[in-house]
PDB file of N, CA and C in Angstrom:
ATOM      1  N   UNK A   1     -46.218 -45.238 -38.542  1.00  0.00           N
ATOM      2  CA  UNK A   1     -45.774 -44.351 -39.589  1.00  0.00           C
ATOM      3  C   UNK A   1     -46.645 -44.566 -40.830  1.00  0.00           C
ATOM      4  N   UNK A   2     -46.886 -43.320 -41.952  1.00  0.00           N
ATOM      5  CA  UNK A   2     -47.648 -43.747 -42.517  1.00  0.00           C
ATOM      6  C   UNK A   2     -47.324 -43.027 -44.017  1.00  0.00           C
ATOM      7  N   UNK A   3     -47.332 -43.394 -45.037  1.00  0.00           N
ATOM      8  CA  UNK A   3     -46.757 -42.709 -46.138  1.00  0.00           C
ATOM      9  C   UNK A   3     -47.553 -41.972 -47.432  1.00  0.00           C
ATOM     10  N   UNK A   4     -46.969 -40.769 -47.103  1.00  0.00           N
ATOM     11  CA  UNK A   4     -48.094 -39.878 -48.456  1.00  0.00           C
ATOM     12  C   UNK A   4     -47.222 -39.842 -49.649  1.00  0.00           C
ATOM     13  N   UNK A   5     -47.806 -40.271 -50.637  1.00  0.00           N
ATOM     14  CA  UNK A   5     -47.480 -40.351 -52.057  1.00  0.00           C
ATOM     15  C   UNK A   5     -48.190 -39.530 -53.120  1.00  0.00           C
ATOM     16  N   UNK A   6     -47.688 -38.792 -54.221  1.00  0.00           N
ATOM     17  CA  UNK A   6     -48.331 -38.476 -54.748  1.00  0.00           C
ATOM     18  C   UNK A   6     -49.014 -39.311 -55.958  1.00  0.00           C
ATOM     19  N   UNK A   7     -50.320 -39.531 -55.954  1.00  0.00           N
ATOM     20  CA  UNK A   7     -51.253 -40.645 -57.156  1.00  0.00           C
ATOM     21  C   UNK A   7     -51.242 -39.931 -58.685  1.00  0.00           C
ATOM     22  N   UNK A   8     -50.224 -40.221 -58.981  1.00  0.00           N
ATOM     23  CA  UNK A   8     -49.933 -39.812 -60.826  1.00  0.00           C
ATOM     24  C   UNK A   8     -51.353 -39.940 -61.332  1.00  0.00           C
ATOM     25  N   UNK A   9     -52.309 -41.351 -60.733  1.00  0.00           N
ATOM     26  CA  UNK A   9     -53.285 -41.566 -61.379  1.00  0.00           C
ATOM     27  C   UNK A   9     -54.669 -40.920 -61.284  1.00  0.00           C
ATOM     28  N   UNK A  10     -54.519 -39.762 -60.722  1.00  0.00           N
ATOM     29  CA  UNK A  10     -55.145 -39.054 -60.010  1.00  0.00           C
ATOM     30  C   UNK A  10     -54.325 -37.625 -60.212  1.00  0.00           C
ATOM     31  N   UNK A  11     -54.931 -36.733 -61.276  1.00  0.00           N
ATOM     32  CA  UNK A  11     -53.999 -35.212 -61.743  1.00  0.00           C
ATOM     33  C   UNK A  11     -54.879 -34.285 -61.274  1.00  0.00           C
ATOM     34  N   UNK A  12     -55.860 -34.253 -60.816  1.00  0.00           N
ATOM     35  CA  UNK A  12     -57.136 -33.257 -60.108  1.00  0.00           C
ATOM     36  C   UNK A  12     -56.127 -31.487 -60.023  1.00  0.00           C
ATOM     37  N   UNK A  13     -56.148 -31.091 -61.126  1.00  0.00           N
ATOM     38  CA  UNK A  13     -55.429 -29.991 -61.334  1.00  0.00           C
ATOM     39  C   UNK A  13     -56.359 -28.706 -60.389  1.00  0.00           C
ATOM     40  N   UNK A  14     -57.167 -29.070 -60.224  1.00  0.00           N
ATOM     41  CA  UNK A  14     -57.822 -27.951 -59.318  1.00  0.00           C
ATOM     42  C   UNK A  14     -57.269 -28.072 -58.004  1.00  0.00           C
ATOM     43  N   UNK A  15     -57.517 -29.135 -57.243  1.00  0.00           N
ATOM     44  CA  UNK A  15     -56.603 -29.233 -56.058  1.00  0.00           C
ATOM     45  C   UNK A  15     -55.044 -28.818 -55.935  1.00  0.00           C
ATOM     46  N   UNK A  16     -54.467 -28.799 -56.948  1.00  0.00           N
ATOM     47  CA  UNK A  16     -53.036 -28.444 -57.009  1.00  0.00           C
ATOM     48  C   UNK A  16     -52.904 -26.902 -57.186  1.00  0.00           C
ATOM     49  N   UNK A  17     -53.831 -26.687 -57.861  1.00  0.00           N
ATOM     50  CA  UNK A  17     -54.239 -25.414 -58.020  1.00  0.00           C
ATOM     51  C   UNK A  17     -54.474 -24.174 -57.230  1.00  0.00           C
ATOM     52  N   UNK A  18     -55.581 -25.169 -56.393  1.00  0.00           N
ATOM     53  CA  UNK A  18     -56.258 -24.343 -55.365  1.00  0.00           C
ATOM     54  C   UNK A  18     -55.318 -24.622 -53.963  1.00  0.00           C
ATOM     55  N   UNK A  19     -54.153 -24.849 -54.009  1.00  0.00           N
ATOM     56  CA  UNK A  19     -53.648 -25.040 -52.652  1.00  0.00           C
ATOM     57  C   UNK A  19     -53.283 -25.732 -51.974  1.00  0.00           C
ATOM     58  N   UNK A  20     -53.221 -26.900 -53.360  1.00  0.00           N
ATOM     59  CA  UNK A  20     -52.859 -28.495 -52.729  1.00  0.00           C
ATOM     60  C   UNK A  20     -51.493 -28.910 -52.814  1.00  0.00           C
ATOM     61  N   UNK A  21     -50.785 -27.718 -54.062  1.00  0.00           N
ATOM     62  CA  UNK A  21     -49.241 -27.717 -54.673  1.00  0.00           C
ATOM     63  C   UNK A  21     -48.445 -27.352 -52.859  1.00  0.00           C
ATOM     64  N   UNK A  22     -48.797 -26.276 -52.421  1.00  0.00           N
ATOM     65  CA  UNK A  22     -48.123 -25.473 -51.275  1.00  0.00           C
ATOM     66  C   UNK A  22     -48.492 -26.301 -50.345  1.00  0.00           C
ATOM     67  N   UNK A  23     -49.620 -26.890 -49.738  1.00  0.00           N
ATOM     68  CA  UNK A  23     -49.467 -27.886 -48.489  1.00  0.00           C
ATOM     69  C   UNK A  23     -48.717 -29.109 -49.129  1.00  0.00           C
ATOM     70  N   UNK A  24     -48.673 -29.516 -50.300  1.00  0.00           N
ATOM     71  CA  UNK A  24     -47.579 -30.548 -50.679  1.00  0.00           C
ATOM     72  C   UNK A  24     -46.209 -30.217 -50.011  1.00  0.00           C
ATOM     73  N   UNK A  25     -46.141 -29.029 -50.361  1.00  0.00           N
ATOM     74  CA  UNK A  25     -44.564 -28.522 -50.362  1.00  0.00           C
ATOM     75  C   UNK A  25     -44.057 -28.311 -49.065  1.00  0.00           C
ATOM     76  N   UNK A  26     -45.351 -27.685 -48.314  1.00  0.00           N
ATOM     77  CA  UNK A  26     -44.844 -28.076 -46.835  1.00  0.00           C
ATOM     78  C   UNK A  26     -44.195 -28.867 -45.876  1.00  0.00           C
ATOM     79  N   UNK A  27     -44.747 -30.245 -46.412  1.00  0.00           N
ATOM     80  CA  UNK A  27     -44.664 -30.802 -46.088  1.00  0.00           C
ATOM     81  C   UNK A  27     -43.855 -32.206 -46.380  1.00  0.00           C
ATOM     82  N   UNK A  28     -43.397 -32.038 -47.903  1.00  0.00           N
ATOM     83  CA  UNK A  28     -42.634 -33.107 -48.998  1.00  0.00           C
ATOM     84  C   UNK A  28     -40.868 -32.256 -48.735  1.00  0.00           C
ATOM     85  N   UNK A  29     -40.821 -31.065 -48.628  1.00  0.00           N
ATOM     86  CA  UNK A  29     -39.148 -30.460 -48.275  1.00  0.00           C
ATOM     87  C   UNK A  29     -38.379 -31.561 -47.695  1.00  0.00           C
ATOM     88  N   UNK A  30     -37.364 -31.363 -48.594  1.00  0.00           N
ATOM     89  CA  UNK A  30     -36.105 -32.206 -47.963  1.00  0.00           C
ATOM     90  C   UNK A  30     -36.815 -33.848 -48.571  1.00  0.00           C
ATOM     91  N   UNK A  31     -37.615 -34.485 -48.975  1.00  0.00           N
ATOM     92  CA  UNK A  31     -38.213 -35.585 -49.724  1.00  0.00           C
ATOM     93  C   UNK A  31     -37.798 -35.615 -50.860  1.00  0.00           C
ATOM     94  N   UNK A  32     -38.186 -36.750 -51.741  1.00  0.00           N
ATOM     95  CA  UNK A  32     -37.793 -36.883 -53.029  1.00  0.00           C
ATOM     96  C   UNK A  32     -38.538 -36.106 -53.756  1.00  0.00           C
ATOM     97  N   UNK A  33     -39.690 -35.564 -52.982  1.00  0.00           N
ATOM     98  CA  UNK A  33     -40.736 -35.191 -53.852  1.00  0.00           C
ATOM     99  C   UNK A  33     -42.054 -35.318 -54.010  1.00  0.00           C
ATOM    100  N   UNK A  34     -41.990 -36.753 -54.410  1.00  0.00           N
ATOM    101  CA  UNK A  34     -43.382 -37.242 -54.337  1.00  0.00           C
ATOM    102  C   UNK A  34     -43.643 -38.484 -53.327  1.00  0.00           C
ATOM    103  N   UNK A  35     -43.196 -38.537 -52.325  1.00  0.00           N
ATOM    104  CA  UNK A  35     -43.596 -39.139 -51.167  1.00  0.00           C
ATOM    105  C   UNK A  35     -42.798 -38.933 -50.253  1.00  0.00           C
ATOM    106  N   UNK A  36     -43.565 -39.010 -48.830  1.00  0.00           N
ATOM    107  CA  UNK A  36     -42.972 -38.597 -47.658  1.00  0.00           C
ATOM    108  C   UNK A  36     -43.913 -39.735 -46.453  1.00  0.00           C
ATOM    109  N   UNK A  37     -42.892 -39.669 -45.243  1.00  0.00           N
ATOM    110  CA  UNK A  37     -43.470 -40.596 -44.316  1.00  0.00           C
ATOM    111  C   UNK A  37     -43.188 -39.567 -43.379  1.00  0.00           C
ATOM    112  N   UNK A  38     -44.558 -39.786 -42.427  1.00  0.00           N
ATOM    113  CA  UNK A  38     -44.825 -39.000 -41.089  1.00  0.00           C
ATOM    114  C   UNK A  38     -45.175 -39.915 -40.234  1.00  0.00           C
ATOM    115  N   UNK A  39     -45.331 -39.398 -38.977  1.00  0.00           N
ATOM    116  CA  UNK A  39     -45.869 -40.059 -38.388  1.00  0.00           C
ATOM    117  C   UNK A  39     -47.419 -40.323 -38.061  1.00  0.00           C
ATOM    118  N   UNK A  40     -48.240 -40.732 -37.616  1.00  0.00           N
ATOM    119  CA  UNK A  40     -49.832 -40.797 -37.565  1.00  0.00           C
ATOM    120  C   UNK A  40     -50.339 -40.085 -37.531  1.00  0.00           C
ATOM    121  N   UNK A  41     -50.260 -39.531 -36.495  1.00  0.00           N
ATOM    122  CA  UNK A  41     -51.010 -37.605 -36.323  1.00  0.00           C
ATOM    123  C   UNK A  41     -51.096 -37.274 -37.080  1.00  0.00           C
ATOM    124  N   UNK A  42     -49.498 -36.572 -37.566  1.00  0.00           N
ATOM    125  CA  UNK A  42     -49.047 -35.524 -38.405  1.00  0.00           C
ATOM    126  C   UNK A  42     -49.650 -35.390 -39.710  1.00  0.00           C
ATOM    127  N   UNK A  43     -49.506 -37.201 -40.413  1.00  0.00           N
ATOM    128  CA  UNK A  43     -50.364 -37.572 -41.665  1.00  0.00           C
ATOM    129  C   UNK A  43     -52.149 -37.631 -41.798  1.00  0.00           C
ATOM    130  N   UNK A  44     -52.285 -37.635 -40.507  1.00  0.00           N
ATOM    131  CA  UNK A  44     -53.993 -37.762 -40.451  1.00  0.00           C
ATOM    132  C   UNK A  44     -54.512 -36.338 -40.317  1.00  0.00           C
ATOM    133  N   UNK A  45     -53.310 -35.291 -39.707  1.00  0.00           N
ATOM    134  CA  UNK A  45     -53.936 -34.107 -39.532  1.00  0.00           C
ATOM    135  C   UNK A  45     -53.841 -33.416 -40.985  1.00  0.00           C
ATOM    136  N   UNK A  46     -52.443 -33.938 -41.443  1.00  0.00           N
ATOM    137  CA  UNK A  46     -52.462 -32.972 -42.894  1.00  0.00           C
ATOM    138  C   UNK A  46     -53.571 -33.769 -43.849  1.00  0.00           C
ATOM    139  N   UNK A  47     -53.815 -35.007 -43.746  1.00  0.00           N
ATOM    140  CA  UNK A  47     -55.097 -35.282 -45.016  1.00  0.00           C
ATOM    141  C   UNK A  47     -56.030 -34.840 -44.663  1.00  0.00           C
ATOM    142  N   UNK A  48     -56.576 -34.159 -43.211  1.00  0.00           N
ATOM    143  CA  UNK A  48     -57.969 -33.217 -42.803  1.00  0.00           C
ATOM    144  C   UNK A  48     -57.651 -32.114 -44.051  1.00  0.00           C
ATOM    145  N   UNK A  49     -56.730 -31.205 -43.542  1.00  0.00           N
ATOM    146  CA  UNK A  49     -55.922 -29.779 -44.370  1.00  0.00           C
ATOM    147  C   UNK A  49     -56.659 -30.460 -46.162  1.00  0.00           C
ATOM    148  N   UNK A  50     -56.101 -31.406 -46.346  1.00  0.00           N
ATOM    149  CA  UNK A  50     -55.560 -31.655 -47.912  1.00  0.00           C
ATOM    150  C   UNK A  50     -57.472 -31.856 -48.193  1.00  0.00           C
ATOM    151  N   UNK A  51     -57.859 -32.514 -47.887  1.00  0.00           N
ATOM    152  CA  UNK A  51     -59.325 -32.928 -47.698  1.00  0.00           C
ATOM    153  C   UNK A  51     -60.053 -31.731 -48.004  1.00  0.00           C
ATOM    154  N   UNK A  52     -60.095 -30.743 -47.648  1.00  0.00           N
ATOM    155  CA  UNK A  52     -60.857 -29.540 -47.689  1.00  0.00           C
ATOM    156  C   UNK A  52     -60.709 -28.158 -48.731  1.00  0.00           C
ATOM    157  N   UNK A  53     -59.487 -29.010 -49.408  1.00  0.00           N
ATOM    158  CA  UNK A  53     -59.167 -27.905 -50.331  1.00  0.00           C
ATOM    159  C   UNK A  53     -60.456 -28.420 -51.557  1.00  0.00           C
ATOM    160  N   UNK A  54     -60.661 -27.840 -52.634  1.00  0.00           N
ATOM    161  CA  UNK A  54     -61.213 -27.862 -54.066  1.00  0.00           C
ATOM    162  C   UNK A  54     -60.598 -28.939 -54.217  1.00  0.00           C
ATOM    163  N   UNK A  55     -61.728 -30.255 -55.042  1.00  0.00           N
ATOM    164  CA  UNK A  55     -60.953 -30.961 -56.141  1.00  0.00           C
ATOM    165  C   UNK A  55     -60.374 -31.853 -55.613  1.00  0.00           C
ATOM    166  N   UNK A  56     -60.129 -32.269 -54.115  1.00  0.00           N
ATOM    167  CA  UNK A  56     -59.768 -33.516 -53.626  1.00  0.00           C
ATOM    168  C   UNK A  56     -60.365 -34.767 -54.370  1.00  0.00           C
ATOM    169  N   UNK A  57     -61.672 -34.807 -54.366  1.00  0.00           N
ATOM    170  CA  UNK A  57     -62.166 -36.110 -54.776  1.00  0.00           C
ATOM    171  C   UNK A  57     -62.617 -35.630 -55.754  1.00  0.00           C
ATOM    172  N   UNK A  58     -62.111 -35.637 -56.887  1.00  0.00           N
ATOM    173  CA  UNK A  58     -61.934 -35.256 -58.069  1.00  0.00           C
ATOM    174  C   UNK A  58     -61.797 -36.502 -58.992  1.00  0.00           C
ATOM    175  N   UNK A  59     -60.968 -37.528 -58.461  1.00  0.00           N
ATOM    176  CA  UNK A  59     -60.409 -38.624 -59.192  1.00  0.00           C
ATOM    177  C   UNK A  59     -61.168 -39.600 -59.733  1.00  0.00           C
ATOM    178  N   UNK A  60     -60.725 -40.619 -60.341  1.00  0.00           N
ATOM    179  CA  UNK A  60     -61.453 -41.798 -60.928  1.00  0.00           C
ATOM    180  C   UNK A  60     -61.672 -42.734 -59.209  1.00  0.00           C
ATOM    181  N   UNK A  61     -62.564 -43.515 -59.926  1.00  0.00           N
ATOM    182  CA  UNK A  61     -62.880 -44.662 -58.394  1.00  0.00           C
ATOM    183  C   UNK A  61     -61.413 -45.252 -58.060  1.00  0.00           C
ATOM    184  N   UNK A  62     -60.751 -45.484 -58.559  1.00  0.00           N
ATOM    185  CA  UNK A  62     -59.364 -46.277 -58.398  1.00  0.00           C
ATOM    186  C   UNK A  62     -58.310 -45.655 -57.931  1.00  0.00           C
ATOM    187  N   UNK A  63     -58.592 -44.334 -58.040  1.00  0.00           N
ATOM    188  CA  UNK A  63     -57.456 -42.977 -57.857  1.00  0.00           C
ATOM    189  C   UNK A  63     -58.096 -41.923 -57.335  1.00  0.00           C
ATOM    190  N   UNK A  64     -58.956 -41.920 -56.096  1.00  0.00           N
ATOM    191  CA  UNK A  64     -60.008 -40.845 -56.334  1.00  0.00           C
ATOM    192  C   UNK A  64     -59.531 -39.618 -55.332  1.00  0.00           C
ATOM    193  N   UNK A  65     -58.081 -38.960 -54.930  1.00  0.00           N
ATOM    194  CA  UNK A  65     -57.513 -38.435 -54.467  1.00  0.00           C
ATOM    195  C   UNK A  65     -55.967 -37.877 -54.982  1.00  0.00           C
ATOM    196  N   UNK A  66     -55.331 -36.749 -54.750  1.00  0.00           N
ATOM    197  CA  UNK A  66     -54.358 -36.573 -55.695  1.00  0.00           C
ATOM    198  C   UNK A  66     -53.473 -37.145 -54.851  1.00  0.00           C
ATOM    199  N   UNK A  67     -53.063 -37.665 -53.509  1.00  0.00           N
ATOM    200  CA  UNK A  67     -52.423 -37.975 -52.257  1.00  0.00           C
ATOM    201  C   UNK A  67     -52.484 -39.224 -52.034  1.00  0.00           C
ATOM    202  N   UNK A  68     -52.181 -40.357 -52.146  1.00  0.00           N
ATOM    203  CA  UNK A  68     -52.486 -41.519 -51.777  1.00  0.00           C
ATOM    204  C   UNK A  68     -51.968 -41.992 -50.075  1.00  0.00           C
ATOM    205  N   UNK A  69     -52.815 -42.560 -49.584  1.00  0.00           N
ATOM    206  CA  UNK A  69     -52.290 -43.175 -48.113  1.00  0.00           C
ATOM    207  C   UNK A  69     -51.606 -44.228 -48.001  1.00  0.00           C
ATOM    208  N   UNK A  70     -50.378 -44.530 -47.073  1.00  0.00           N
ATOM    209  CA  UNK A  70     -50.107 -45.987 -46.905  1.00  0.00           C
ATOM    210  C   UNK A  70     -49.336 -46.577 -46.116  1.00  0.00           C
ATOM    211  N   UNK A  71     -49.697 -47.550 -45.275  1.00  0.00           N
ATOM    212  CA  UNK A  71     -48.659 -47.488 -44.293  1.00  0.00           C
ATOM    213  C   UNK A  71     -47.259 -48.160 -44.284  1.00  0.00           C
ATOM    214  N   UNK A  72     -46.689 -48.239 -43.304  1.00  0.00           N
ATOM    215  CA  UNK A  72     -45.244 -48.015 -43.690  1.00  0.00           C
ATOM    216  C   UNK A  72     -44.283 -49.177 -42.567  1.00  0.00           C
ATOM    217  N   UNK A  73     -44.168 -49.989 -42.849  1.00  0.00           N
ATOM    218  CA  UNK A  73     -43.667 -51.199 -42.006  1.00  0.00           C
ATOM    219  C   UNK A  73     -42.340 -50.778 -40.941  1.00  0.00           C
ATOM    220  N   UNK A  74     -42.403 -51.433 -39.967  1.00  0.00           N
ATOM    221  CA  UNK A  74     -41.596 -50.596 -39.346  1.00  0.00           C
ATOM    222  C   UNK A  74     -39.891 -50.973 -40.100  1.00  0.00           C
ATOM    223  N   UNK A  75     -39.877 -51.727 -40.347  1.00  0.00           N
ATOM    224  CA  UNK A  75     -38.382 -52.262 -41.137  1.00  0.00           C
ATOM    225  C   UNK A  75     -38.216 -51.614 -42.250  1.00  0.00           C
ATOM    226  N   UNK A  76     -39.374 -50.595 -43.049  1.00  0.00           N
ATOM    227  CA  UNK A  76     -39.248 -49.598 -44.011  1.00  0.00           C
ATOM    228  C   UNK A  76     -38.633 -48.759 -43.313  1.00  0.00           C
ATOM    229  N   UNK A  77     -38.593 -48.170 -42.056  1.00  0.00           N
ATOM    230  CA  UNK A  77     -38.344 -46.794 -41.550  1.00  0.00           C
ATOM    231  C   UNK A  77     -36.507 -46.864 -41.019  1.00  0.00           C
ATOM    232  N   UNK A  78     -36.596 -45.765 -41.992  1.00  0.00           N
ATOM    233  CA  UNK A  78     -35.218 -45.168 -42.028  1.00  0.00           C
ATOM    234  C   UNK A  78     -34.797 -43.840 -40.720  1.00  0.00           C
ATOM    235  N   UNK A  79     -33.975 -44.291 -39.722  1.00  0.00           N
ATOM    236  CA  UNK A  79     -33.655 -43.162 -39.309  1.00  0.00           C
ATOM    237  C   UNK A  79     -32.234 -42.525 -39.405  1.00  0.00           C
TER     238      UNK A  79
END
């Protein structure tokens, strides 16, 4: 499992802009919002999607994505 967050530190308003707000939303429904856990695929296929919009790597070296990756212990996972 693997967890997408959104990186506050990282505001790349073009990516949100250009299409990064609506694949968020796709995929964050029913979430708090700003993070969601998928499973491997699912998260590796949507950061291809998220990857290709405008403005992905937009960010500072430390934040250089509006999406952050991370994985997710299995004793984190809630079913």
């Amino acid at each position: 499992m693997l967890r997408l967050s959104i990186d506050y530190e990282c505001p790349a308003p073009t990516w949100w802009e250009k299409g990064g707000r609506e694949l968020w939303d796709s995929v964050a429904e029913g979430f708090d919002g700003s993070s969601v856990v998928l499973d491997d695929h699912l998260a590796e296929s949507w950061l291809v999607r998220a990857s290709g919009i405008t403005g992905w790597n937009g960010g500072p070296d430390y934040a250089p994505h509006p999406i952050a990756l991370s994985a997710v212990a299995d004793d984190d996972v809630f079913i």
